[in-house]
N, C-alpha and C. Protein backbone atom coordinates (compact mmCIF):
# COMPACT_ATOMS: atom_id res chain seq x y z
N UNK A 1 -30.36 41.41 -63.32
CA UNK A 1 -30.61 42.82 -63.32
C UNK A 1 -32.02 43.04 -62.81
N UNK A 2 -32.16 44.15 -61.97
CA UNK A 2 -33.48 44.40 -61.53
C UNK A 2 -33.77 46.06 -61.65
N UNK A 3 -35.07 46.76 -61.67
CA UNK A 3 -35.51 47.94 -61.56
C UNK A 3 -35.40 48.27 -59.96
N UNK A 4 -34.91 49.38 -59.50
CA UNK A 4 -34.61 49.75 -58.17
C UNK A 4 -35.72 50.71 -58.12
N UNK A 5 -36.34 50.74 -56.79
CA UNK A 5 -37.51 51.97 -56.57
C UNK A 5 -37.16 53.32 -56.90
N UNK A 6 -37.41 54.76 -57.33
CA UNK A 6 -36.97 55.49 -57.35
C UNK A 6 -36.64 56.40 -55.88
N UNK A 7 -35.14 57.10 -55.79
CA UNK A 7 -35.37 57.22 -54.23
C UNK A 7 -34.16 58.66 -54.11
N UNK A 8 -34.46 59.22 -53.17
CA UNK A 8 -33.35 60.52 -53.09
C UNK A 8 -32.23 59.67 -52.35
N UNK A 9 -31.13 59.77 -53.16
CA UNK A 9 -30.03 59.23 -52.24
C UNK A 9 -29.34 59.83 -52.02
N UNK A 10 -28.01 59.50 -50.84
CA UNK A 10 -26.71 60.10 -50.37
C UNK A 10 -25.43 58.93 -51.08
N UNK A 11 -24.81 59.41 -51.65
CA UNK A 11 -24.00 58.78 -52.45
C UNK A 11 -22.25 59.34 -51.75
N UNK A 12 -21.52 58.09 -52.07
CA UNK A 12 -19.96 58.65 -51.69
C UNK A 12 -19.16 57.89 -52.61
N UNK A 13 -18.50 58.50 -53.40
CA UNK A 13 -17.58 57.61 -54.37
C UNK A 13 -16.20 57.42 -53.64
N UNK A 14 -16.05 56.04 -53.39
CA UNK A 14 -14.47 55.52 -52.56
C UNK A 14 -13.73 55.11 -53.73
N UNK A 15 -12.52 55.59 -53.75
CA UNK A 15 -11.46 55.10 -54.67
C UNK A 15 -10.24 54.80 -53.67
N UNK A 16 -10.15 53.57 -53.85
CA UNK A 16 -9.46 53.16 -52.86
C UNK A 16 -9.77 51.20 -53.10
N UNK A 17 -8.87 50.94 -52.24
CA UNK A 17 -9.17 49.19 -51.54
C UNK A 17 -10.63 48.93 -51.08
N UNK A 18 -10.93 47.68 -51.43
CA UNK A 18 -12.15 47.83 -50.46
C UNK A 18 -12.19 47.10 -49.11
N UNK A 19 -10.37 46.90 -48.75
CA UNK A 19 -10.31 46.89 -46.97
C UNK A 19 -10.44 48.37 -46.69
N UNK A 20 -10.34 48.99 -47.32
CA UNK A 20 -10.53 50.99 -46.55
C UNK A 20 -12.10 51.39 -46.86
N UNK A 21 -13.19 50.51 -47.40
CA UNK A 21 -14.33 50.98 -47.10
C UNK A 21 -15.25 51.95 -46.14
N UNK A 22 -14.81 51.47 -45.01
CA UNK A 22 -14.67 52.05 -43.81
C UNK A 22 -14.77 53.88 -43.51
N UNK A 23 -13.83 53.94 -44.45
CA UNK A 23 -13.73 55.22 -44.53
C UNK A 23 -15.02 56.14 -45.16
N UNK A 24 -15.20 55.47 -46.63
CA UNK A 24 -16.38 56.06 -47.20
C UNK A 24 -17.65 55.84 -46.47
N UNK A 25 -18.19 55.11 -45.72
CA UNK A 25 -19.27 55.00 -45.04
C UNK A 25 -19.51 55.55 -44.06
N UNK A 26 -17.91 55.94 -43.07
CA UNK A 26 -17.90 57.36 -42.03
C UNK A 26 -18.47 58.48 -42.69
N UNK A 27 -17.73 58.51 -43.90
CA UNK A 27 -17.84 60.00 -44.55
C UNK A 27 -19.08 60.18 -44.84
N UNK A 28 -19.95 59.35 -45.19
CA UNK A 28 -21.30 59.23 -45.81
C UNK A 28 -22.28 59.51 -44.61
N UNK A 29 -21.74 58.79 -43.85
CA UNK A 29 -22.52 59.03 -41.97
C UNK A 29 -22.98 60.40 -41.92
N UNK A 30 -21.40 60.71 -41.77
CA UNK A 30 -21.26 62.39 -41.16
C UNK A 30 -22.19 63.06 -42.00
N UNK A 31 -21.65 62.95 -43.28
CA UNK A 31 -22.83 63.90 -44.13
C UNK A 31 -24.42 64.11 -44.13
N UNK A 32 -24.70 62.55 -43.76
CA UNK A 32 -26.17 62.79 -43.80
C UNK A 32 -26.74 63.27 -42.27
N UNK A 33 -26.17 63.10 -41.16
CA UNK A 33 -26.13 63.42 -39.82
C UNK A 33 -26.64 65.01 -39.81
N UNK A 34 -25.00 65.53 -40.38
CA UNK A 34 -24.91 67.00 -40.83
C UNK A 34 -25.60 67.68 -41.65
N UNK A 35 -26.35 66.81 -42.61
CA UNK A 35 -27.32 68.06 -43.30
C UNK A 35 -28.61 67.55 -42.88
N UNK A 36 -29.08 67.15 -41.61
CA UNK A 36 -30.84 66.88 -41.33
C UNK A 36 -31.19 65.45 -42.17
N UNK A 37 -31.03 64.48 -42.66
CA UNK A 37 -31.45 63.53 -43.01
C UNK A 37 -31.20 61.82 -42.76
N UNK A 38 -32.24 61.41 -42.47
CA UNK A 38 -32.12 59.80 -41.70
C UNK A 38 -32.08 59.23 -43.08
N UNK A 39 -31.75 57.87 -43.02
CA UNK A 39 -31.59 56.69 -43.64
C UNK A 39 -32.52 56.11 -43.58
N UNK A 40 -33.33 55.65 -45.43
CA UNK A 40 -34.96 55.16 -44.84
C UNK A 40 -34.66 53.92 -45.58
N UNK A 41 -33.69 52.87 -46.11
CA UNK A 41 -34.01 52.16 -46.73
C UNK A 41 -32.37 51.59 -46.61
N UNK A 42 -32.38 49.97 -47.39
CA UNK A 42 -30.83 49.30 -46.89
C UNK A 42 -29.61 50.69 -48.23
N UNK A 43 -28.93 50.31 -47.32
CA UNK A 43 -27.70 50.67 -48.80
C UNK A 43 -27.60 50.11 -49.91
N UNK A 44 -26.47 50.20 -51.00
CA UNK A 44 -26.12 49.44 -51.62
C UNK A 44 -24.64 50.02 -51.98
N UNK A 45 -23.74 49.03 -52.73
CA UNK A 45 -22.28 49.29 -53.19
C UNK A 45 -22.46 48.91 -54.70
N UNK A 46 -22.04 49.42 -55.14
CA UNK A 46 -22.30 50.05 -56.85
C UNK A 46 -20.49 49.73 -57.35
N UNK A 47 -19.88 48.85 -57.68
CA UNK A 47 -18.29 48.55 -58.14
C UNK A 47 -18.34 48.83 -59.16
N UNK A 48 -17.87 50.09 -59.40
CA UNK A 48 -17.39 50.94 -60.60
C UNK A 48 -16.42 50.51 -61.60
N UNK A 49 -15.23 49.95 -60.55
CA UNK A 49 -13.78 49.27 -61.29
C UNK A 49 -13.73 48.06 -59.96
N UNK A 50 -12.77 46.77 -60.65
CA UNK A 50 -12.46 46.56 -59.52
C UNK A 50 -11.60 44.83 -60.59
N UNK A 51 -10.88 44.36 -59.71
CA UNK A 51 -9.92 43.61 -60.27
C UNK A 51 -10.01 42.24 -59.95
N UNK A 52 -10.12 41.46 -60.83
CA UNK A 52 -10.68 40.35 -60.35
C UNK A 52 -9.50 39.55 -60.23
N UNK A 53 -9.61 38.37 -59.20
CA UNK A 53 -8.46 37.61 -58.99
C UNK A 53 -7.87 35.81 -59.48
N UNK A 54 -9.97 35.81 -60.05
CA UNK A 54 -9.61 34.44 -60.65
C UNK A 54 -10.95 33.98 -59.93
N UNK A 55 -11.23 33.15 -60.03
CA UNK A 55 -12.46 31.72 -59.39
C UNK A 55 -13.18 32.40 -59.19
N UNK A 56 -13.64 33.73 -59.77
CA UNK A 56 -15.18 34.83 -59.19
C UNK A 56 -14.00 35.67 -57.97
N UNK A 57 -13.41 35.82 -57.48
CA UNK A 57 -12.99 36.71 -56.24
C UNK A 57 -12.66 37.88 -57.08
N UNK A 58 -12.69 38.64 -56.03
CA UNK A 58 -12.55 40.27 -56.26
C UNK A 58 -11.34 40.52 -55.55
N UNK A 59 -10.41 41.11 -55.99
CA UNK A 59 -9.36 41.75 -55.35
C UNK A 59 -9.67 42.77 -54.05
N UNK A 60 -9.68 42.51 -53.22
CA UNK A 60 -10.07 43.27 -51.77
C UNK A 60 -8.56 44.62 -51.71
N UNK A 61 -7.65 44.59 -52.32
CA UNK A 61 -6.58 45.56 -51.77
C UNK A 61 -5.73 46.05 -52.85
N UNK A 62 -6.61 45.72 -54.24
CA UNK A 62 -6.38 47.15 -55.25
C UNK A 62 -6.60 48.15 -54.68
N UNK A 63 -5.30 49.12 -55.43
CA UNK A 63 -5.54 51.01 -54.67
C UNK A 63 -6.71 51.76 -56.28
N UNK A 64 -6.62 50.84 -57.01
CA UNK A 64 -7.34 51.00 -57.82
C UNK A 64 -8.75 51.28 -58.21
N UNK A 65 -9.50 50.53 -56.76
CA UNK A 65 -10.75 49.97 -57.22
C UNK A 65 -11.51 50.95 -56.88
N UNK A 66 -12.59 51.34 -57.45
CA UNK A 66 -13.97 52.79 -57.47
C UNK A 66 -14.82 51.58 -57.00
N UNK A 67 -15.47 52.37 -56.08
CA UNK A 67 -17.05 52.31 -55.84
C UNK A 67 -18.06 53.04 -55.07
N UNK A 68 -18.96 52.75 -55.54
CA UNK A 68 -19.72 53.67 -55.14
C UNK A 68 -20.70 53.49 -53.95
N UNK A 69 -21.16 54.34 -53.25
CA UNK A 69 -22.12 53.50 -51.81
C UNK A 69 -23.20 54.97 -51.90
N UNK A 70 -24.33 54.02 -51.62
CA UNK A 70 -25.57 55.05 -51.85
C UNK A 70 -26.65 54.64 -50.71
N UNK A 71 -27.21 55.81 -49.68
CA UNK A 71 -28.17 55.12 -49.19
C UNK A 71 -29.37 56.09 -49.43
N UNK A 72 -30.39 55.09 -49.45
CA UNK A 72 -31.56 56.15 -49.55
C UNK A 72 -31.73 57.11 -48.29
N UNK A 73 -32.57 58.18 -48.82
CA UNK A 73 -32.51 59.32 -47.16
C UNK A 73 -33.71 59.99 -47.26
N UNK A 74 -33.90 60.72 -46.65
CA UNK A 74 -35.16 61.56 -46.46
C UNK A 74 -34.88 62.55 -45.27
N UNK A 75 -35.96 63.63 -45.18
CA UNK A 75 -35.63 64.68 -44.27
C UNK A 75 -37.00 63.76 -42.88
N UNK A 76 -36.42 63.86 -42.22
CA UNK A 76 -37.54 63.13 -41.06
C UNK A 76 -38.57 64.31 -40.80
């Protein structure tokens, strides 16, 4: 566990597989594009739910699985 910097983020909650990721990170694009704000720092994925398959693996194609994707932003 670590302390994260404090930071204004753009957040998108995907519920879904996380082969359809894809989708939430378009959506997240568009949004920050569309309201004036760049991306100042890496992302991160935040797994809300998610199903494990055994030996540490994660189930990639539960329709089940939440997560969350956040990037930091700022107005340039």
């Amino acid at each position: 566990m670590r302390t994260l910097p404090a930071a204004t983020v753009a957040c998108a909650i995907h519920n879904g597989p996380l082969t359809a990721l894809s989708e939430a990170y378009n959506a997240i694009g568009k949004w920050i594009d569309s309201n004036g704000y760049r991306i100042c720092g890496p992302g991160r994925e935040i797994y809300v739910r998610v199903t494990e398959q055994g030996h540490g693996k994660v189930s990639q194609t539960d329709p089940e699985t939440v997560t969350e994707i956040q990037f930091p932003v700022e107005k340039p």
